[in-house]
Protein backbone atom coordinates (compact mmCIF):
# COMPACT_ATOMS: atom_id res chain seq x y z
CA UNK A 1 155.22 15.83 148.66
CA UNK A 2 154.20 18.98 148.21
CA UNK A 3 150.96 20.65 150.22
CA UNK A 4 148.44 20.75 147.05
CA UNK A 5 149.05 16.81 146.76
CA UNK A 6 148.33 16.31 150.43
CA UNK A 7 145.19 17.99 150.20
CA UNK A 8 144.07 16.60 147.15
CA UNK A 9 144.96 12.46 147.46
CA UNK A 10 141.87 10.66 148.20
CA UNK A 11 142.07 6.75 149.44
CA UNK A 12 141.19 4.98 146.20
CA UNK A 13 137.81 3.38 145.98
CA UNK A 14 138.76 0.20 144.19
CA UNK A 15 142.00 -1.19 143.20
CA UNK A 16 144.09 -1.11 140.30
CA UNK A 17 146.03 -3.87 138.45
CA UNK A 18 149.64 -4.07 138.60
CA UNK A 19 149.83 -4.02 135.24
CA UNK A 20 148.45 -0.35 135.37
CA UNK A 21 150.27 0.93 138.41
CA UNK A 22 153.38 0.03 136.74
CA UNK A 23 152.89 2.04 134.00
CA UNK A 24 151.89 4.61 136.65
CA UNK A 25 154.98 4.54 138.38
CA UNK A 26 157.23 4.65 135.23
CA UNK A 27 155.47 7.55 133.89
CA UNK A 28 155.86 9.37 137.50
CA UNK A 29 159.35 8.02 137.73
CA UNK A 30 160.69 9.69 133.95
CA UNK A 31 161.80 13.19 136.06
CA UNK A 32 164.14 10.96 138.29
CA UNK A 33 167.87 10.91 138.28
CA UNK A 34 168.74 7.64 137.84
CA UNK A 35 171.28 6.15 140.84
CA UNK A 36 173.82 4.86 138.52
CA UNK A 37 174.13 7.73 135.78
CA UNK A 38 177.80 8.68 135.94
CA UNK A 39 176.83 12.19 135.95
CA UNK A 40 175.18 11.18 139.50
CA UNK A 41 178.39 12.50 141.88
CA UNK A 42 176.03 12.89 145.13
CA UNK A 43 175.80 9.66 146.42
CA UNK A 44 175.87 7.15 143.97
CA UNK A 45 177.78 3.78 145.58
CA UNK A 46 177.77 1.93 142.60
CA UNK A 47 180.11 -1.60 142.74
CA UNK A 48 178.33 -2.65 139.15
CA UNK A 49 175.29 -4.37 138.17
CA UNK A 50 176.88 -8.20 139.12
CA UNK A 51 176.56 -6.76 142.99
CA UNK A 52 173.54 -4.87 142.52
CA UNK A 53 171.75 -7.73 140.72
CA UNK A 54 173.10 -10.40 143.81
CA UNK A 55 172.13 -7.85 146.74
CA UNK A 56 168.57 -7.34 144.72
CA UNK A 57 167.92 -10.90 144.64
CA UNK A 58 169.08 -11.49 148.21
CA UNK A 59 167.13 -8.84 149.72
CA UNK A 60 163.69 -10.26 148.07
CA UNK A 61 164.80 -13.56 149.24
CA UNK A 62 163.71 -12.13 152.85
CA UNK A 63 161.29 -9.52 151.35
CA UNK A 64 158.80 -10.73 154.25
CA UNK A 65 160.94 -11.20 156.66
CA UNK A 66 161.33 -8.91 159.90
CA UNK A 67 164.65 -9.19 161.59
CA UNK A 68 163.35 -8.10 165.07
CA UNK A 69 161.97 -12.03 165.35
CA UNK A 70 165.09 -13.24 164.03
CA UNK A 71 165.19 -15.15 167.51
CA UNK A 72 162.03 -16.86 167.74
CA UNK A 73 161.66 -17.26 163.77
CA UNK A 74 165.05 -16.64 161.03
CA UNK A 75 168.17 -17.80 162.80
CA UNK A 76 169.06 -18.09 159.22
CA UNK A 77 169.08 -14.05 159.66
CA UNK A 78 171.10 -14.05 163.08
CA UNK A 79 173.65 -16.35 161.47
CA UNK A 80 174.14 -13.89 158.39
CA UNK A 81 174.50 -10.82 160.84
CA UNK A 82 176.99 -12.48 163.10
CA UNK A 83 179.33 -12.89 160.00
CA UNK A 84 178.76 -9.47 158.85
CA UNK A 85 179.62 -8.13 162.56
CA UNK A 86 182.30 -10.51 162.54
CA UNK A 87 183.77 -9.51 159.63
CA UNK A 88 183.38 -5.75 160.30
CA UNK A 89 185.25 -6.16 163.47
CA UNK A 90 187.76 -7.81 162.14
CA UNK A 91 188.28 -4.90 159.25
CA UNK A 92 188.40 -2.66 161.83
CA UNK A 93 191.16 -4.37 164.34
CA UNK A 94 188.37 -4.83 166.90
CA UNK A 95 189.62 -6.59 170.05
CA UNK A 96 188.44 -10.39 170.70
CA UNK A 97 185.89 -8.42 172.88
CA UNK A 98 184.18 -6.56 170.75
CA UNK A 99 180.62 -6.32 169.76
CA UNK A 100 178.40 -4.70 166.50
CA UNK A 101 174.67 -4.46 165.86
CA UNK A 102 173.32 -3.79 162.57
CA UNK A 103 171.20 -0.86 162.24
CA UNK A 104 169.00 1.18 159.77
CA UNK A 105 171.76 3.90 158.29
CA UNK A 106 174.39 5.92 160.00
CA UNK A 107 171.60 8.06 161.94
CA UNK A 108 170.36 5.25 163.99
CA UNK A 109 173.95 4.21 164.20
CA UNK A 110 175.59 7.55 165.95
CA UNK A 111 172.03 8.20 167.90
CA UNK A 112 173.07 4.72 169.46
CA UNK A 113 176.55 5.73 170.06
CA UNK A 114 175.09 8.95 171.61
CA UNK A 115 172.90 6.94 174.02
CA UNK A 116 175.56 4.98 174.68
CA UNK A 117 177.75 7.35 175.72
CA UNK A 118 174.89 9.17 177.76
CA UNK A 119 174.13 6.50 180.14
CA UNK A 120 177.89 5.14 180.55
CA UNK A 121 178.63 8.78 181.80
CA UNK A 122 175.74 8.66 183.94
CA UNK A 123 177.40 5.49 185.73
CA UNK A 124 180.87 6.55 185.78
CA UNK A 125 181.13 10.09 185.94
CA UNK A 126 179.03 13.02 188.08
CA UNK A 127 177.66 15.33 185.43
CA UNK A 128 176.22 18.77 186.87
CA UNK A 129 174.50 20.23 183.97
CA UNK A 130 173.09 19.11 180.35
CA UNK A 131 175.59 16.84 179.10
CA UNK A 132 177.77 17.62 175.81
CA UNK A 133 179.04 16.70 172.82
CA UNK A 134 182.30 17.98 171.46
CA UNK A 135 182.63 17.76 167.76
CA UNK A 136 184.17 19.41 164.92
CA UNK A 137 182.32 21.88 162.91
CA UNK A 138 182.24 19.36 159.87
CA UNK A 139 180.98 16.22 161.88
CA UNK A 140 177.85 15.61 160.38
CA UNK A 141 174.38 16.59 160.78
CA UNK A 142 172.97 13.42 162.52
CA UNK A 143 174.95 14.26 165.20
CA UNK A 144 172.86 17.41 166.61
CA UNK A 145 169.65 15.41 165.77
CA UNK A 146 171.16 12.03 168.03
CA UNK A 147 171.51 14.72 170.16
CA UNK A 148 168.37 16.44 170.37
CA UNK A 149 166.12 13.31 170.76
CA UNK A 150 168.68 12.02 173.73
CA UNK A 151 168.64 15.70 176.11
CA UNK A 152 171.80 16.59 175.08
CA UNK A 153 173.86 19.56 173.85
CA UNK A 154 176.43 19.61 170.57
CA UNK A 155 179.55 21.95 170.83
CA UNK A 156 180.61 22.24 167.40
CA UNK A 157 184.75 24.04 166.89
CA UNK A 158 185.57 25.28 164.12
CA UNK A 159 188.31 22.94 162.07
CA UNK A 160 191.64 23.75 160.91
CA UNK A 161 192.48 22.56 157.48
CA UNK A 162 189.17 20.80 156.97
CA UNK A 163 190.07 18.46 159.74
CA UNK A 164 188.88 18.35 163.69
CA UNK A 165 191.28 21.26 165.40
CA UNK A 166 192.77 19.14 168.71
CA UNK A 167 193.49 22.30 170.65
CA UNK A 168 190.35 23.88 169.76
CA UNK A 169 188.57 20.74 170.75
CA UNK A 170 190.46 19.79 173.95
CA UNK A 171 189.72 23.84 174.93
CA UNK A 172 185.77 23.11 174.48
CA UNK A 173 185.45 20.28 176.94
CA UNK A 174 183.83 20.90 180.26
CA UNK A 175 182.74 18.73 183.46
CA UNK A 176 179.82 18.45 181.33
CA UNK A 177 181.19 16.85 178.32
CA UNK A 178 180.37 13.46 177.48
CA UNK A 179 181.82 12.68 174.31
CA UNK A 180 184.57 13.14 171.77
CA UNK A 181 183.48 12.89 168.44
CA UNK A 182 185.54 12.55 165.78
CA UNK A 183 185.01 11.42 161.25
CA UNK A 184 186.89 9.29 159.45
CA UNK A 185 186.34 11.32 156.99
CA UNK A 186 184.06 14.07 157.59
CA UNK A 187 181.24 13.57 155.12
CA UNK A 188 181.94 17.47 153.74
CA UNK A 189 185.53 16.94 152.88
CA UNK A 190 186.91 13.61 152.46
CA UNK A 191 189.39 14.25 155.68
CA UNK A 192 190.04 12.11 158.20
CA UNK A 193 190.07 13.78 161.63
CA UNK A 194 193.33 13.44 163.98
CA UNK A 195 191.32 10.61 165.84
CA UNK A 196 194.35 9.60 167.84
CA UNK A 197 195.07 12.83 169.30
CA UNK A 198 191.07 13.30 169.84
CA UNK A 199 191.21 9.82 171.84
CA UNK A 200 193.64 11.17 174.09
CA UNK A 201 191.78 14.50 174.91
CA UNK A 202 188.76 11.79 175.76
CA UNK A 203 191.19 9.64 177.57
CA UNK A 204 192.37 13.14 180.26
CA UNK A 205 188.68 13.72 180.36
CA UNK A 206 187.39 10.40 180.78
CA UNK A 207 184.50 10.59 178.02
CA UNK A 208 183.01 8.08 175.38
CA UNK A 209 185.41 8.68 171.98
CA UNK A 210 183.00 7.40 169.02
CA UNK A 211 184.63 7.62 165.64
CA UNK A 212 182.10 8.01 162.72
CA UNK A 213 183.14 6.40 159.97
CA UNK A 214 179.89 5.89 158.06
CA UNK A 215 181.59 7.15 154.89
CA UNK A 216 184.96 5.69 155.39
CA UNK A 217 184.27 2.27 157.47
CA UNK A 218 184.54 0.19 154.10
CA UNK A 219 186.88 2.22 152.48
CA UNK A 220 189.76 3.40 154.18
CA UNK A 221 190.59 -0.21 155.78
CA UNK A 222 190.91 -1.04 152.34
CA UNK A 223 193.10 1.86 151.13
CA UNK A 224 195.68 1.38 153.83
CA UNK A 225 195.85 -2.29 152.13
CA UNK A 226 196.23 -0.90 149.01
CA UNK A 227 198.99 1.26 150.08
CA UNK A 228 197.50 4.69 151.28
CA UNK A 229 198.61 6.29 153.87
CA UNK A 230 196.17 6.40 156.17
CA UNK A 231 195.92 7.76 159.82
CA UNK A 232 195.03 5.36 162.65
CA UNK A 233 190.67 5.96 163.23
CA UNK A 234 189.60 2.59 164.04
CA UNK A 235 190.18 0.35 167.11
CA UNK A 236 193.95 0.71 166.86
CA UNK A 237 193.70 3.39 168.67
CA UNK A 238 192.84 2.26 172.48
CA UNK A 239 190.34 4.31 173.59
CA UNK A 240 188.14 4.71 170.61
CA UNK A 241 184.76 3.29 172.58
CA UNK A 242 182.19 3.22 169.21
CA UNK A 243 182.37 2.92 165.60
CA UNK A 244 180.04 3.82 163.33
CA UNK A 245 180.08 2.16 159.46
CA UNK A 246 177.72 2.16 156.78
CA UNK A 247 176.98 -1.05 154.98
CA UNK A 248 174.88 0.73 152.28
CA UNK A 249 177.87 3.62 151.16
CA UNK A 250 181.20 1.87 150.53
CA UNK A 251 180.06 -1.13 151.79
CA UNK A 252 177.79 -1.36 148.61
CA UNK A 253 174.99 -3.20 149.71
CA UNK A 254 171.32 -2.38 149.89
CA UNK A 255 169.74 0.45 151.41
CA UNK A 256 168.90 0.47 155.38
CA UNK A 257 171.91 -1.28 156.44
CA UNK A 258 174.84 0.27 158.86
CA UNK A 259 176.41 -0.81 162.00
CA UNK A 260 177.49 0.42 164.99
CA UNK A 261 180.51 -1.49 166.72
CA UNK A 262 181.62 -1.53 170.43
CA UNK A 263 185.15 -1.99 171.64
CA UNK A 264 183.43 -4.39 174.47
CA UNK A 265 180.84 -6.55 174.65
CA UNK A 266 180.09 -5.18 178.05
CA UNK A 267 179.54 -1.50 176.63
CA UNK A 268 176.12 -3.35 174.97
CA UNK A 269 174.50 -2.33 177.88
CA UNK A 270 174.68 0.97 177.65
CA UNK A 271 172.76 0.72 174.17
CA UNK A 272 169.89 -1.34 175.32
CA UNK A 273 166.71 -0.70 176.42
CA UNK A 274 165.33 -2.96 178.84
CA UNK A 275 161.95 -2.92 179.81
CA UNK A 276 159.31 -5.06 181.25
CA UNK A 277 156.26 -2.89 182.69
CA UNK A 278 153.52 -4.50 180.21
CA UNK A 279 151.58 -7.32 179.29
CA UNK A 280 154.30 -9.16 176.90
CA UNK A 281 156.98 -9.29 179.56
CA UNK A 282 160.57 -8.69 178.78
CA UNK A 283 161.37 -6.15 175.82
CA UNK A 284 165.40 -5.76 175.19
CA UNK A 285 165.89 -3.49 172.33
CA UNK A 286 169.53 -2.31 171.40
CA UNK A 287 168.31 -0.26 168.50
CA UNK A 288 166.36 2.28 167.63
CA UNK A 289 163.90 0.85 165.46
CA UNK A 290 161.87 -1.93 166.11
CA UNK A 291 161.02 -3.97 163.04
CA UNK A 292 163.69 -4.17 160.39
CA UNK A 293 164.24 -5.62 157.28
CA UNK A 294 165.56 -8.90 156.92
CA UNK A 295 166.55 -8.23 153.16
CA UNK A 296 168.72 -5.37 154.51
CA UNK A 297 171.11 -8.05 156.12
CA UNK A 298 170.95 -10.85 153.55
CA UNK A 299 172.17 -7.92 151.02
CA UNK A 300 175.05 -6.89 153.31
CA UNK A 301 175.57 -10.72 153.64
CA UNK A 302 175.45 -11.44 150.33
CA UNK A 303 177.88 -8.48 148.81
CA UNK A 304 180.07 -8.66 151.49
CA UNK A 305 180.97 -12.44 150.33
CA UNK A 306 180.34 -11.87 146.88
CA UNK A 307 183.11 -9.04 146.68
CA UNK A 308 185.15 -10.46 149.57
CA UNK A 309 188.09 -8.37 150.62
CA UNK A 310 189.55 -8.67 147.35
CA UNK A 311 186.75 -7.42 145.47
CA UNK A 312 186.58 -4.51 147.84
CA UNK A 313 189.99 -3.58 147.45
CA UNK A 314 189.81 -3.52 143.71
CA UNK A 315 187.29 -1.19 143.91
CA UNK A 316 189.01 1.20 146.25
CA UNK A 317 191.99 1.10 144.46
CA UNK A 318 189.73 1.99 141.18
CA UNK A 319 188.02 5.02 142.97
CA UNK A 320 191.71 6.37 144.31
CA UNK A 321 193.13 6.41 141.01
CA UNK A 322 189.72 8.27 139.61
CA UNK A 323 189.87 10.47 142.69
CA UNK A 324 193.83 11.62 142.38
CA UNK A 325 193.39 12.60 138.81
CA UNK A 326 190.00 14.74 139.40
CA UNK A 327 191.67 16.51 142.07
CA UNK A 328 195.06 17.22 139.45
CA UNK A 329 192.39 18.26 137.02
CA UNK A 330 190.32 20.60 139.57
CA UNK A 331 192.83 22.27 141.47
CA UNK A 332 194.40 23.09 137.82
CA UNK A 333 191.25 25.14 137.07
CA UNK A 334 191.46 29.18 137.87
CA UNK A 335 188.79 29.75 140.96
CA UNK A 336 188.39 26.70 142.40
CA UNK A 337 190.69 24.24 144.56
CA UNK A 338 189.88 20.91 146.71
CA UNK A 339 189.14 20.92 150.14
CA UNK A 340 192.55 19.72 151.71
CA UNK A 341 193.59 16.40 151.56
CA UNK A 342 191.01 14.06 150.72
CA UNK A 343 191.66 9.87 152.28
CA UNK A 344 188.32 8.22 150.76
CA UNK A 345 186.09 8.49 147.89
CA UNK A 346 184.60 11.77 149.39
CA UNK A 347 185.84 15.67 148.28
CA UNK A 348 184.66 19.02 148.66
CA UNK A 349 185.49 21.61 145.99
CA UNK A 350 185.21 25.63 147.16
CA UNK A 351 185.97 28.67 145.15
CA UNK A 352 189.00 30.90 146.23
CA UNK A 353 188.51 34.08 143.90
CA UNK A 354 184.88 35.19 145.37
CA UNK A 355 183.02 33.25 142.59
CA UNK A 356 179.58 32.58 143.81
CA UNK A 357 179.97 28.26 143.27
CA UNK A 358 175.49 28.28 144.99
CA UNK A 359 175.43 29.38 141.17
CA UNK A 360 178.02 26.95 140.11
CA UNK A 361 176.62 24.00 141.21
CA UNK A 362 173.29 25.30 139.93
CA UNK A 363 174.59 25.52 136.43
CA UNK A 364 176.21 22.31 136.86
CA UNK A 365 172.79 20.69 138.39
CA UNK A 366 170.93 22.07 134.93
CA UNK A 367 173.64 20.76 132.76
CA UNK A 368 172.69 17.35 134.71
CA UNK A 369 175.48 17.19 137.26
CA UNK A 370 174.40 16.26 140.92
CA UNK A 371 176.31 16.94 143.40
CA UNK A 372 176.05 17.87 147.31
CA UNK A 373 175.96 21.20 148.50
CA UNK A 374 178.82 23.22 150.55
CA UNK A 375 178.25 26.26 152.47
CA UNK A 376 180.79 26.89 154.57
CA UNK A 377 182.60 27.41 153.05
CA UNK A 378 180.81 27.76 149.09
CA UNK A 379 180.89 24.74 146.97
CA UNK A 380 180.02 21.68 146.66
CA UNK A 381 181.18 17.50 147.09
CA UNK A 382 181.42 14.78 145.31
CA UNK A 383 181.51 11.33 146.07
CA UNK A 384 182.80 9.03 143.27
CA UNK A 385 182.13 5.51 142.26
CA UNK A 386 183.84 3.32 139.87
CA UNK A 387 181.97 4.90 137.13
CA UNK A 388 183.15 7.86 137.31
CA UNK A 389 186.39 7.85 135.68
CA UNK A 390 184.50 7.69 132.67
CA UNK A 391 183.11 11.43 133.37
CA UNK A 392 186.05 13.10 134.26
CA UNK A 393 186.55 15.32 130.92
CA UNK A 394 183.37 16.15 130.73
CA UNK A 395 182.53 17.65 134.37
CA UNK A 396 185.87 19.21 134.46
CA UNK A 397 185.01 21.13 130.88
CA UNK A 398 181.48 21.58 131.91
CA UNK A 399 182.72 23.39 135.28
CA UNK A 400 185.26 25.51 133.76
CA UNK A 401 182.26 26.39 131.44
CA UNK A 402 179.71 27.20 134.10
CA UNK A 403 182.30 29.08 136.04
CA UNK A 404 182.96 31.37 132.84
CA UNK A 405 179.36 32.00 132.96
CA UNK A 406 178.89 32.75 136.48
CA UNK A 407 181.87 35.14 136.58
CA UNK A 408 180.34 37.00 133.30
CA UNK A 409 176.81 37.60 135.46
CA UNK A 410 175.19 34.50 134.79
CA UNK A 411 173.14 33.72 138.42
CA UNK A 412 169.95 33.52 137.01
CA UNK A 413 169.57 29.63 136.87
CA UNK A 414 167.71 28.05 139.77
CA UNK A 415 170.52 26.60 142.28
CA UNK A 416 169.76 23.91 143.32
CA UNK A 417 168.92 21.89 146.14
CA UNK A 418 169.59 23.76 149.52
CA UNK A 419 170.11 21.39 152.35
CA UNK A 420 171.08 18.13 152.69
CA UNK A 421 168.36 15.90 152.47
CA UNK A 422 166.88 18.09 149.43
């Protein structure tokens, strides 16, 4: 909201019918991008209007309902998010021992993991100064800002090939390091990072190894089935500690819903808060958030059962295929090539001939294609749904187009959206 609208909303005086605050909201609502328009390549995780229309109608089901009393008042809730951890575990060759919680999106999920990894060090190792975080320059943002509300410090190394660097990462750890943080794949590129070979530089060192794979978690589980080759990121690999997986990305189902999984049971504590000193007596929280949504898990619930592992691997399967051709297609254009080897439904796209692509994906935003931005290097990503095979003649012309203009002097057009979030 901008400051002129801050300074200008008054509380109204009397109400106003639905009827007319409907209209209201359409009319506000006709400048949006609309989540499923194929042209929509930011972050658009579309499984059809079948899912959408079944996680909808479970998620107002529970409209009312607050998870953080599931105990005392929704077991029907608890029952529904011990399947989905369940079943999350099980996609991700969890031991018999392990353990998820469901959280609020990928943030709350790493700044768990973070926490986690904080107070196990504090038990088991002797750490002289502020403890850190080792972590490839294309880990993602949420990282630094787990860090910054827990006390502690991200080292970011540069990455080799768009993936983690092991000898530039193993080089970076200190007494002081805490954590080996690795994507699978970084939300930038589409690349998984060497996560074995990261687990073993945590395993000399004796830190926490989290693996954040809030982009991949319900997609590249499902492309090894299909017949990928994928590297080994989950709990294959023995001393991966913490996963983190988004419900609400590839996992399709309503937004506020990711998990964090724990190779132990016993490594809960480490996440919880446990507290006592006030008037309502014993307060265990093992998230972040207190109150949460109880229509976030009856949508995971819900599409998770609806699409089953079958459903999910059609889909995958479906966005590979889209995915292999669009990179044919773009690293065929002059000026532009694909961010190295792409495992998921994620890929960055930089220019190799100077071409300014901050104009690029400007043009391409005013010509109605979203995408995210890249700056280091300068591009953009895209990350495709099922949808989008339907597109692919039409952004590939339009960006051969747009990069025709740009290279003729064209960088007047406003571009874009410049961070993340924006």
């Amino acid at each position: 909201m901008g400051s002129d609208n801050l300074r200008n909303s008054k509380f109204p005086a009397k109400g106003r019918p639905w009827s007319e605050l409907r209209e209201h909201i359409e009319e506000m609502r006709s400048l949006d991008t609309a989540w499923t328009e194929p042209t929509n390549l930011k972050a658009s995780y579309n499984a059809g209007p079948d899912i959408h229309e079944a996680s909808w109608n479970a998620y107002t089901m529970y409209r009312g309902d607050n998870y953080l009393y599931a105990n005392l008042l929704y077991p029907s809730l608890n029952h529904m998010a011990d399947e989905i951890v369940g079943m999350a575990l099980e996609m991700l060759s969890a031991p018999p021992e392990g353990f998820g919680t469901i959280t609020s999106g990928g943030t709350e999920s790493i700044t768990l993991a973070v926490k986690s990894a904080r107070d196990w060090a504090c038990e088991h190792r002797s750490i002289p100064g502020t403890p850190e975080i080792v972590a490839p320059f294309s880990a993602h943002a949420s990282l630094n800002k787990a860090a910054n509300l827990t006390g502690l410090r991200v080292i970011r190394v540069p990455v080799q090939d768009f993936r983690a660097d092991v000898s530039a990462m193993e080089a970076a750890v200190t007494e002081n390091t805490i954590m080996i943080f690795g994507s699978a794949p970084s939300y930038p590129f589409g690349c998984v990072d060497p996560i074995s070979e990261l687990s073993e530089i945590a395993q000399r060192h004796n830190t926490w190894m989290h693996v954040d794979a809030c982009v991949g978690g319900f997609f590249l589980p499902f492309a090894r089935d299909v017949g990928q080759q994928i590297p080994d990121f989950d709990f294959r690999v023995p001393q991966v500690k913490s996963i983190s997986a988004d419900l609400h990305k590839y996992g399709y189902t309503a937004r506020g819903a990711s998990l964090l999984l724990l190779r132990d049971e016993s490594l809960l504590e480490y996440q919880t808060l446990k507290f006592d000193e006030w008037p309502m007596g014993p307060f265990n929280a093992s998230t972040v958030t207190g109150s949460r949504p109880g229509g976030a898990v009856a949508s995971a619930w819900t599409v998770m059962n609806a699409l089953g592992a079958e459903g999910y691997r059609e889909l995958v399967q479906t966005i590979i295929d889209i995915r292999d051709k669009l990179i044919d297609r773009l690293n065929d254009i002059p000026g532009v090539h694909v961010c190295g080897q792409p495992e998921a439904g994620v890929i960055g796209v930089v220019g190799d001939d100077g071409t300014d692509m901050a104009a690029v994906r400007g043009l391409l935003a005013e010509r109605g294609w979203r995408t995210g931005s890249l700056f280091e290097p300068q591009g953009f990503n895209i990350l495709l749904n099922k949808y989008h095979g339907e597109i692919l003649n039409d952004f590939t012309g339009t960006l051969q187009e747009v990069l025709q203009l740009v290279r003729e002097g064209d960088h007047s057009v406003d571009q874009g959206e410049d961070s993340y979030g924006g």
